[in-house]
N, C-alpha and C. Protein backbone atom coordinates (compact mmCIF):
# COMPACT_ATOMS: atom_id res chain seq x y z
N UNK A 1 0.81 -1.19 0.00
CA UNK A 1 0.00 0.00 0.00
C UNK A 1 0.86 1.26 0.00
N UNK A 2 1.98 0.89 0.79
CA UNK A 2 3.10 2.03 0.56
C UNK A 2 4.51 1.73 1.13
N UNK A 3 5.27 2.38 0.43
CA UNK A 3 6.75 2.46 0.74
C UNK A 3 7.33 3.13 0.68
N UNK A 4 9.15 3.52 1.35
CA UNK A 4 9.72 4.41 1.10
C UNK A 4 11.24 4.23 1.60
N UNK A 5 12.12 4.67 0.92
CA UNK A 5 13.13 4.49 1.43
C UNK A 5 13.69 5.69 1.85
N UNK A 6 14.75 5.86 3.08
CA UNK A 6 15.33 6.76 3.19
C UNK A 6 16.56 6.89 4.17
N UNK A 7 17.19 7.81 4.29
CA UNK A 7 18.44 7.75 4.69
C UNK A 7 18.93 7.85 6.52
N UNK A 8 17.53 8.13 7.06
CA UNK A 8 18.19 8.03 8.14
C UNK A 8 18.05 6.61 9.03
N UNK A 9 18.53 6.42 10.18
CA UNK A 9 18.31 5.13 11.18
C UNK A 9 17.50 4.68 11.49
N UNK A 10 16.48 6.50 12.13
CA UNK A 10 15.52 6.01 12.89
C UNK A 10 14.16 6.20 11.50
N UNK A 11 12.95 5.43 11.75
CA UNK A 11 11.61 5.91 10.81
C UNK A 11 11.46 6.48 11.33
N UNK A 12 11.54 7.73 12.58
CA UNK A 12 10.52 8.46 12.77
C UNK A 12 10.47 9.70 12.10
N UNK A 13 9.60 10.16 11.67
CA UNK A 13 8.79 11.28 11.06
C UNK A 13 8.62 10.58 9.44
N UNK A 14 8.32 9.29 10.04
CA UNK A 14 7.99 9.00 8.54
C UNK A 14 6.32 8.02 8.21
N UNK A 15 6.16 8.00 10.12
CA UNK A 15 4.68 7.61 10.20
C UNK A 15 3.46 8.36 8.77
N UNK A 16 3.45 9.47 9.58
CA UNK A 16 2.20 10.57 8.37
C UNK A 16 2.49 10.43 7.22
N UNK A 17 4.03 10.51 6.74
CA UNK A 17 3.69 10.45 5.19
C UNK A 17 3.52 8.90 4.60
N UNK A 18 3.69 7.97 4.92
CA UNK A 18 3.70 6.21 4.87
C UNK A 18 1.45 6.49 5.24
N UNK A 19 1.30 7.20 5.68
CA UNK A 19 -0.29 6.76 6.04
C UNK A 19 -1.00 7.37 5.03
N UNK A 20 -0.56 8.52 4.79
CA UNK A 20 -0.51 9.54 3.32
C UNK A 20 -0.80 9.26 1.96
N UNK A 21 0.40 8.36 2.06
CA UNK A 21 1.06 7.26 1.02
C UNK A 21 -0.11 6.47 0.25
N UNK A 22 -0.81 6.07 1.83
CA UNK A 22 -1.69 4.54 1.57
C UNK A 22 -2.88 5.48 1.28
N UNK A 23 -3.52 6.94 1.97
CA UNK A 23 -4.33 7.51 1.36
C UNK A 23 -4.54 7.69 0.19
N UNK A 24 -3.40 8.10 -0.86
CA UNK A 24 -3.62 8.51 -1.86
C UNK A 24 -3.12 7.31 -2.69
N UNK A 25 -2.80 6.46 -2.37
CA UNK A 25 -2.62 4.83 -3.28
C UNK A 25 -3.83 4.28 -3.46
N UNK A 26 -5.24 4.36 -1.86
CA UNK A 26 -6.31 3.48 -2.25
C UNK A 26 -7.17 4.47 -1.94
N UNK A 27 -7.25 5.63 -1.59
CA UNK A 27 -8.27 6.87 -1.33
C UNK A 27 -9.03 6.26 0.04
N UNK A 28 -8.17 5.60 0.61
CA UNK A 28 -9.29 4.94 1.78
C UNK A 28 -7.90 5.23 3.17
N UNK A 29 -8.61 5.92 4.37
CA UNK A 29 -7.45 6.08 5.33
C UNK A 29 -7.99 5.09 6.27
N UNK A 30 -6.45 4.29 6.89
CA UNK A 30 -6.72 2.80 7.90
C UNK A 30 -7.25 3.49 9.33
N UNK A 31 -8.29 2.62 9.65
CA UNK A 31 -8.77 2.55 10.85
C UNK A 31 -8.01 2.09 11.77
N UNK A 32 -7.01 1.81 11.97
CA UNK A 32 -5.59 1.73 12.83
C UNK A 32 -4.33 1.18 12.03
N UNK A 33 -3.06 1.49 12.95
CA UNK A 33 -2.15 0.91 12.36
C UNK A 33 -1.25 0.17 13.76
N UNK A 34 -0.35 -0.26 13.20
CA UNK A 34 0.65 -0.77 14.20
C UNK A 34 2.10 -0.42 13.48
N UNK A 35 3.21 -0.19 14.45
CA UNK A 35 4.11 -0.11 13.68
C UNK A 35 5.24 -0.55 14.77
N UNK A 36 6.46 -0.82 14.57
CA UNK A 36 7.77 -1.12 15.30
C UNK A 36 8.60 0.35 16.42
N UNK A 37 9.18 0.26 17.04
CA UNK A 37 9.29 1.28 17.80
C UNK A 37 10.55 2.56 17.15
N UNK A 38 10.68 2.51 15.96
CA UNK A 38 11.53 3.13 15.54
C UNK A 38 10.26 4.33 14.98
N UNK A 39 9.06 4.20 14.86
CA UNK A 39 8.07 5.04 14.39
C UNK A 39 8.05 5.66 15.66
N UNK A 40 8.05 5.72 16.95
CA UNK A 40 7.98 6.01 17.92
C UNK A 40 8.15 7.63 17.76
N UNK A 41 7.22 9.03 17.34
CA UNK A 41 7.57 9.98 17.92
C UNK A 41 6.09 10.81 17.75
N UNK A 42 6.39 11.51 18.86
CA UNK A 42 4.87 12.02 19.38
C UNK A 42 4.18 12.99 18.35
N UNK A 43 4.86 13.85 17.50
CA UNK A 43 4.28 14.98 16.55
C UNK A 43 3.42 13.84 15.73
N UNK A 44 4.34 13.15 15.34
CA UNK A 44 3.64 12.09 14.04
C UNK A 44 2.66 11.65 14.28
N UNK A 45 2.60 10.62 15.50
CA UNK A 45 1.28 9.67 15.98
C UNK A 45 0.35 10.87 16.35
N UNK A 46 0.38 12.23 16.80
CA UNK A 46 -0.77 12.68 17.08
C UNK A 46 -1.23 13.33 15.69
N UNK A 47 -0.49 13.37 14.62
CA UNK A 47 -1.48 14.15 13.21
C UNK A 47 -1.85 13.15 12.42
N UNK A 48 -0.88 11.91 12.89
CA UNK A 48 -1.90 10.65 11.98
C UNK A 48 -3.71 10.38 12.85
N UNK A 49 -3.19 10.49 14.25
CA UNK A 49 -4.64 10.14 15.28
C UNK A 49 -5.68 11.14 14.64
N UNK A 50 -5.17 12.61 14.02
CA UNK A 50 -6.37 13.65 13.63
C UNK A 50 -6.42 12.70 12.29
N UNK A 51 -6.31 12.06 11.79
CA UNK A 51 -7.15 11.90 10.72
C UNK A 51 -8.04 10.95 10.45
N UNK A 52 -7.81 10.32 12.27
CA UNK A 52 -8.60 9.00 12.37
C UNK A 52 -8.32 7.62 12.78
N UNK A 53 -6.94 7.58 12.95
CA UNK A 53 -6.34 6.59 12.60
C UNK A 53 -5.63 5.99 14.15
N UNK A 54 -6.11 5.09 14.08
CA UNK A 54 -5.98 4.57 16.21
C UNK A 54 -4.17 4.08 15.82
N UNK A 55 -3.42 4.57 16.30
CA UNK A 55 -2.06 4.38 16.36
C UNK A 55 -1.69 2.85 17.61
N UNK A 56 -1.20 2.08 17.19
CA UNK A 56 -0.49 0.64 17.83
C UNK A 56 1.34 1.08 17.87
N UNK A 57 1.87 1.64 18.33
CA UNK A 57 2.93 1.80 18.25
C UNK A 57 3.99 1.37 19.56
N UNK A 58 5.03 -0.10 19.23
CA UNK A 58 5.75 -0.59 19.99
C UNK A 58 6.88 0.47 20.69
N UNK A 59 7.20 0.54 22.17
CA UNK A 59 8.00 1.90 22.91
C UNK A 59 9.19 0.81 23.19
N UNK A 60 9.40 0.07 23.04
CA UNK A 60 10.81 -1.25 23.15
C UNK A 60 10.33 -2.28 22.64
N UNK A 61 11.91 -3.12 23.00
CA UNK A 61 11.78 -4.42 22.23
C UNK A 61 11.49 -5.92 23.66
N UNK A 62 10.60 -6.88 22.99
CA UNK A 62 10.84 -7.77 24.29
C UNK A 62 11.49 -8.79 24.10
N UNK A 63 12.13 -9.17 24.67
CA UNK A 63 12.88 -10.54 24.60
C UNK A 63 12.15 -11.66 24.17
N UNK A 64 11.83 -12.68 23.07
CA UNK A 64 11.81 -13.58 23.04
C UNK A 64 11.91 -14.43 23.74
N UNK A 65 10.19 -15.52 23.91
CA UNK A 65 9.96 -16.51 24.94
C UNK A 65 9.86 -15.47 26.53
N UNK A 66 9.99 -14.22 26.75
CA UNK A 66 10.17 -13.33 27.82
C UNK A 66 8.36 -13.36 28.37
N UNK A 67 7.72 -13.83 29.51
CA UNK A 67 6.26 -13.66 29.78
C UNK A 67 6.01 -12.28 29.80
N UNK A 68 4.74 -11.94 28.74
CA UNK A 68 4.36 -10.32 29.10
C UNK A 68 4.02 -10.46 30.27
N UNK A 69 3.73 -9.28 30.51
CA UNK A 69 3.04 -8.56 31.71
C UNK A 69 1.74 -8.71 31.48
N UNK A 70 0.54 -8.89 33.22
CA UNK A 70 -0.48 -9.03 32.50
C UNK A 70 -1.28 -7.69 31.79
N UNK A 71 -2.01 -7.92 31.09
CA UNK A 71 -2.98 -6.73 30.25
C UNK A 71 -2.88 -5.38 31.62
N UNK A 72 -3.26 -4.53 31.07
CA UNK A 72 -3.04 -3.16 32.17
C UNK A 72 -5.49 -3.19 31.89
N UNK A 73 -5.57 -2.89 33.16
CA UNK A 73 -7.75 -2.76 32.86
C UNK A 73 -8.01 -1.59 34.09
N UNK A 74 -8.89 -0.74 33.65
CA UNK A 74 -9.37 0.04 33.97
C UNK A 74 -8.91 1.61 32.94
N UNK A 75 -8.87 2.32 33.93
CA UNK A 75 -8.56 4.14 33.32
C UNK A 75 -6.70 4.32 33.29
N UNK A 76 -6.27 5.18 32.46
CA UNK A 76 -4.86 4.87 32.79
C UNK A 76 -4.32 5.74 33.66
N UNK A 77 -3.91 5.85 34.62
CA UNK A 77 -3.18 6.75 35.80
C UNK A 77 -2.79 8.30 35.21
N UNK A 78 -3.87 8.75 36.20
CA UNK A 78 -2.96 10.30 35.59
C UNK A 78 -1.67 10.81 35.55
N UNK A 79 -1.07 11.62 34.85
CA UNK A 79 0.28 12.22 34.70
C UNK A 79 1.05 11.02 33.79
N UNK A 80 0.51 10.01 33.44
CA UNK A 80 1.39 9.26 32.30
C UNK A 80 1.74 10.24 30.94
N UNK A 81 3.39 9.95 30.96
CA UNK A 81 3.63 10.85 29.89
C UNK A 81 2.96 10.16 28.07
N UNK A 82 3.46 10.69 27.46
CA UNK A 82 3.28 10.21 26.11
C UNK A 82 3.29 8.54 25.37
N UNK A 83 4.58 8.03 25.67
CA UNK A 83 5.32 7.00 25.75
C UNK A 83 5.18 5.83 27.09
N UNK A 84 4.75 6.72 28.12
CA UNK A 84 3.94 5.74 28.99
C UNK A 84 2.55 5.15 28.61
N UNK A 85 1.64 6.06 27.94
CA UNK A 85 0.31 5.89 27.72
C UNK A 85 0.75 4.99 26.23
N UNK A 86 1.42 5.07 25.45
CA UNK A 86 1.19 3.91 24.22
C UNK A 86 1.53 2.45 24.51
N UNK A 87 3.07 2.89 25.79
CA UNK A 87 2.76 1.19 25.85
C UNK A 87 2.05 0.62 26.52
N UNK A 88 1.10 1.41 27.54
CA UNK A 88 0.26 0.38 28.33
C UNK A 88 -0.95 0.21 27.19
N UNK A 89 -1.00 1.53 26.36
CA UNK A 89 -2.04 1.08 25.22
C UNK A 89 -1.66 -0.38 24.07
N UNK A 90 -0.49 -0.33 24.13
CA UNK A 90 -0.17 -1.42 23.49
C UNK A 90 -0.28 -3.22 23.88
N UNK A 91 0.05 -2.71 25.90
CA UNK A 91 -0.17 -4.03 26.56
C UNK A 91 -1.56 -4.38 26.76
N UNK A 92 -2.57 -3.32 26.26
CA UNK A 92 -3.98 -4.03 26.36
C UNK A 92 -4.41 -5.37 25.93
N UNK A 93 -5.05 -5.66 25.95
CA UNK A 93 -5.51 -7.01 25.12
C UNK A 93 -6.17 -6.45 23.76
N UNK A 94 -6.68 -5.60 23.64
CA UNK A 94 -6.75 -5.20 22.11
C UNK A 94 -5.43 -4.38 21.70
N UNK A 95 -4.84 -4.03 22.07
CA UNK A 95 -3.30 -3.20 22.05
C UNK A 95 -2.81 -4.58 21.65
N UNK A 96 -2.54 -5.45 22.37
CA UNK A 96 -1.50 -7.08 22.01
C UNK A 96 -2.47 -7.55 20.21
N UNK A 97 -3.77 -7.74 20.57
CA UNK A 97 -4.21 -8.16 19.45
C UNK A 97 -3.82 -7.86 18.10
N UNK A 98 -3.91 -6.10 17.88
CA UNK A 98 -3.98 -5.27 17.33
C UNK A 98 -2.01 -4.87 16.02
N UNK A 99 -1.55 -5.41 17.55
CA UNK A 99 0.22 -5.35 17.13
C UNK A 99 0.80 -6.94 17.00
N UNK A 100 0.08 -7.65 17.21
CA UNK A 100 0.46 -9.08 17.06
C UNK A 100 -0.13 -9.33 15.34
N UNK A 101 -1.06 -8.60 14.40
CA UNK A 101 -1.51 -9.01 13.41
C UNK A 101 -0.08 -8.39 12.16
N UNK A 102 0.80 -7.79 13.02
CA UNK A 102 1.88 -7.14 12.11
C UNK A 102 2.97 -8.67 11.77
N UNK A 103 2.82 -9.97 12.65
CA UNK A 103 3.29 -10.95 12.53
C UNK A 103 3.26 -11.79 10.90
N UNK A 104 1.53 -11.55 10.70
CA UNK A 104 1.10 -12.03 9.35
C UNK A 104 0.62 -10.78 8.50
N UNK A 105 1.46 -9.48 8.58
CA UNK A 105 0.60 -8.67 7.12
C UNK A 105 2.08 -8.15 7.46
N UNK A 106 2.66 -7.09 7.98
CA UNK A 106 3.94 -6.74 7.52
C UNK A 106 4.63 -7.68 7.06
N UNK A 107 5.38 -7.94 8.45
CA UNK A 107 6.46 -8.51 8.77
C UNK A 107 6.90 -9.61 7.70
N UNK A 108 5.69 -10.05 7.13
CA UNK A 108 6.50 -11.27 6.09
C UNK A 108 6.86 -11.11 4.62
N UNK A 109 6.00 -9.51 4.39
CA UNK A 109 6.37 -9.20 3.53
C UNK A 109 7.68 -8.31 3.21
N UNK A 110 8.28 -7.84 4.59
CA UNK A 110 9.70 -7.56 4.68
C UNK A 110 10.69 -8.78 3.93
N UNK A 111 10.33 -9.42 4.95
CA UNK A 111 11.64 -10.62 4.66
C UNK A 111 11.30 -11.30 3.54
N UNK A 112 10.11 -11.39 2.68
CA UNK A 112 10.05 -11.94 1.47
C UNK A 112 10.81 -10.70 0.45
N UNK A 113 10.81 -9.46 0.72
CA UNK A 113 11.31 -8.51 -0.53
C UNK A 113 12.80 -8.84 0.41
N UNK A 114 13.20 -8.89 1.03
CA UNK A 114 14.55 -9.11 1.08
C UNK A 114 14.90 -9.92 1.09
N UNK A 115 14.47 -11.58 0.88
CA UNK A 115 15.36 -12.67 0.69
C UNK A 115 14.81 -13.40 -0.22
N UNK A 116 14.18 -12.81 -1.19
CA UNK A 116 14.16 -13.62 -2.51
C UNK A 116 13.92 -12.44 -3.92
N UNK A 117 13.43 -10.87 -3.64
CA UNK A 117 13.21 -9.97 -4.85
C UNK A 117 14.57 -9.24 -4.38
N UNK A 118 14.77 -8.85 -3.09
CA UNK A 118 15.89 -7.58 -3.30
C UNK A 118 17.10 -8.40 -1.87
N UNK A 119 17.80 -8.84 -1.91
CA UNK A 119 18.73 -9.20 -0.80
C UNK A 119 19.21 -8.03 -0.41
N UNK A 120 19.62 -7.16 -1.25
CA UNK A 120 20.56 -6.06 -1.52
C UNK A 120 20.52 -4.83 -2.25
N UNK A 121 21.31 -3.99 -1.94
CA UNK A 121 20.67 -2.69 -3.23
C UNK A 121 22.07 -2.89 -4.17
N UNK A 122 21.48 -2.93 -5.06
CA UNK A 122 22.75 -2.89 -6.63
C UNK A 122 23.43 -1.41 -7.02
N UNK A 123 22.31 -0.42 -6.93
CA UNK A 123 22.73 0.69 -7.04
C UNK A 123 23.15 1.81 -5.45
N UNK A 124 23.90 3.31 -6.35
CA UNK A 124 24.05 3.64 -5.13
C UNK A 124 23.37 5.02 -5.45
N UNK A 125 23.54 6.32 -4.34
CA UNK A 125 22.70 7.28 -4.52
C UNK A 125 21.25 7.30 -3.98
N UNK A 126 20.35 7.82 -3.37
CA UNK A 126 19.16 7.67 -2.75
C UNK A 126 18.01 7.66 -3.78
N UNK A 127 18.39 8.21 -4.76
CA UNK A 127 16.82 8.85 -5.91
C UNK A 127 16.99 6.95 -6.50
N UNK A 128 18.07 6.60 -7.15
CA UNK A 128 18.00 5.59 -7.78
C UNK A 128 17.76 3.99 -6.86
N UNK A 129 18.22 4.25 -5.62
CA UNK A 129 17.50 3.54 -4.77
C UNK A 129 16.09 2.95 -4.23
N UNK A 130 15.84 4.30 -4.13
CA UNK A 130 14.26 4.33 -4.08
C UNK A 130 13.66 3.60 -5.69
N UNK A 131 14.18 4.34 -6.49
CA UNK A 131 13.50 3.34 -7.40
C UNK A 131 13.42 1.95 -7.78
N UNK A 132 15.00 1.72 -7.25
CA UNK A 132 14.94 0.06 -6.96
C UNK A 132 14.72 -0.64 -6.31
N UNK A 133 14.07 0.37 -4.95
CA UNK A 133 13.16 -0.52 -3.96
C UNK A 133 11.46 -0.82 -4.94
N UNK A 134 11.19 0.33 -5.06
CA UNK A 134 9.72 0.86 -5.67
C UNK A 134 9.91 -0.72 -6.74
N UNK A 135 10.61 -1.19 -7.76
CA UNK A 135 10.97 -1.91 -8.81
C UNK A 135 10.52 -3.19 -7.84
N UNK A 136 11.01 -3.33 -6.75
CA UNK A 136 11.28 -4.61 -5.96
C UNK A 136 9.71 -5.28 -5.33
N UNK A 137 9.14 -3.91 -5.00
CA UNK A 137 7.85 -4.14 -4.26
C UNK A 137 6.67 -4.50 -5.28
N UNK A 138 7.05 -4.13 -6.49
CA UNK A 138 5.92 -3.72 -7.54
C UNK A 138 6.62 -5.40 -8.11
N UNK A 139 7.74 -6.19 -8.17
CA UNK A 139 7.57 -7.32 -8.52
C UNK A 139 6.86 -8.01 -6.92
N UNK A 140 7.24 -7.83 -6.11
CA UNK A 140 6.90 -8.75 -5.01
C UNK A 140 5.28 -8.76 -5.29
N UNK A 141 4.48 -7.54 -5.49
CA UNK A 141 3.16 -7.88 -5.53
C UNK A 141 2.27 -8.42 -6.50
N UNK A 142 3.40 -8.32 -7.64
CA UNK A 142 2.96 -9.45 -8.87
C UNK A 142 3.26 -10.80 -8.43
N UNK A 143 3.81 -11.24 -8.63
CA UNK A 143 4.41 -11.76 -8.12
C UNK A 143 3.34 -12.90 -6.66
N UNK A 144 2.42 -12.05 -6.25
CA UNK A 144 1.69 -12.68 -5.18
C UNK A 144 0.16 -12.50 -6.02
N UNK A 145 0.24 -11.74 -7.28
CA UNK A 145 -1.10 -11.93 -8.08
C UNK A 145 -1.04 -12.99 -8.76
N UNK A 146 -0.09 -13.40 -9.27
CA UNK A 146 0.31 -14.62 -10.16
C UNK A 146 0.07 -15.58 -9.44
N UNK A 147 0.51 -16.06 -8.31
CA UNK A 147 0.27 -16.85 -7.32
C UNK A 147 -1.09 -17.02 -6.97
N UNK A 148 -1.96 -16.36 -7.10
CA UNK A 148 -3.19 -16.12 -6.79
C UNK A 148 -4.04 -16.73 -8.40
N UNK A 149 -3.24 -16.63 -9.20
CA UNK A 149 -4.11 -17.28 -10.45
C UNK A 149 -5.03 -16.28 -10.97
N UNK A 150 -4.36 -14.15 -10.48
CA UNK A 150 -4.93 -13.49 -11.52
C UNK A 150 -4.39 -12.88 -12.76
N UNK A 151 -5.05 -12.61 -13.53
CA UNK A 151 -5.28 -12.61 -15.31
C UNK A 151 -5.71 -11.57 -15.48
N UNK A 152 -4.14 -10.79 -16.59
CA UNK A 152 -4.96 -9.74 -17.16
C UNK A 152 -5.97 -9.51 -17.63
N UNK A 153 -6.85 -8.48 -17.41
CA UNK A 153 -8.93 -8.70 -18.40
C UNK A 153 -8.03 -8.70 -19.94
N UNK A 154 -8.53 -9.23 -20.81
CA UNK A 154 -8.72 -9.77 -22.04
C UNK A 154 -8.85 -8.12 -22.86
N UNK A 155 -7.88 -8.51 -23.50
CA UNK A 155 -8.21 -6.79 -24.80
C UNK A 155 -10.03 -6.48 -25.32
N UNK A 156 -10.76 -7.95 -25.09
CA UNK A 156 -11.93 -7.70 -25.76
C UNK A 156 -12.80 -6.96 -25.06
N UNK A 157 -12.88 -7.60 -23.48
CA UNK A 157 -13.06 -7.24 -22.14
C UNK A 157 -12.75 -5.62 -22.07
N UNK A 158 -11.64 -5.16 -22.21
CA UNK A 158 -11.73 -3.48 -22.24
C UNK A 158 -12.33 -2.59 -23.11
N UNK A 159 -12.10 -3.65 -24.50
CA UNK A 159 -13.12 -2.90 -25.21
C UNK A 159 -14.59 -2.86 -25.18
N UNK A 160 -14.54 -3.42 -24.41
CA UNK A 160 -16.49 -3.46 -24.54
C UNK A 160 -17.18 -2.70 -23.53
């Protein structure tokens, strides 16, 4: 729905325009998202929230096999800062639900464009990069139409 490459470490300030992205790709804005904790910054998640959009955003990483904590229930304690209030929003049970579905819709489509369409970038420079990511994603999703057993409509089909 959208992508982007770019040069710094962290994603953050790259939430709004990635939601942007998916606005003007399907004219339809998501009723939530989830994202990894490198999206983590407060300007962003609050102008994506004005447009509707219930923010899932991870504030660390947990250890593997590590027992969560249980769900946080009731009102959340006053004076929680910013980053306090997402992750107990995150440890909810719809917060866990909500960021656990990034297991089967991101996440696998990362590691499929990187270990079988793009391992690596061939080129160097950022403009030509981006386009050879953009190149990479646009086979990965053919690529999963073909697989699917869909077919261009028929020349007769458009004409009619």
């Amino acid at each position: 729905m959208a992508q982007e490459v770019g040069q710094n470490a962290s994603d953050a300030r790259q939430l709004l325009p990635m939601v942007e992205q998916v606005e003007a790709n399907t004219g339809l804005v998501p009723k939530e998202l989830s994202a990894d904790t490198g999206y983590l910054c407060k300007e962003d998640i609050e102008k994506v929230e004005d447009k509707g959009v219930e923010c899932f955003i991870a504030t660390g990483c947990s250890k593997h096999g590590e027992e969560a904590p249980p769900a946080p229930r009731g009102r959340p304690p006053a004076g929680l800062g910013f980053k306090e209030r997402m992750k107990r929003k995150v440890l909810t049970k719809r917060g866990r639900k909500a960021y656990a579905r990034r297991k089967v819709t991101a996440e696998p489509v990362i590691g499929q464009v990187k270990n079988t369409v793009l391992p690596r970038f061939s080129l160097r420079g950022l403009t030509k990069v981006q386009g050879e990511f953009s190149l990479a994603c646009a086979v990965h999703n053919l690529k999963k139409l073909w697989k699917l057993g869909w077919e261009l409509p028929s020349l007769a089909a458009q004409a009619a």
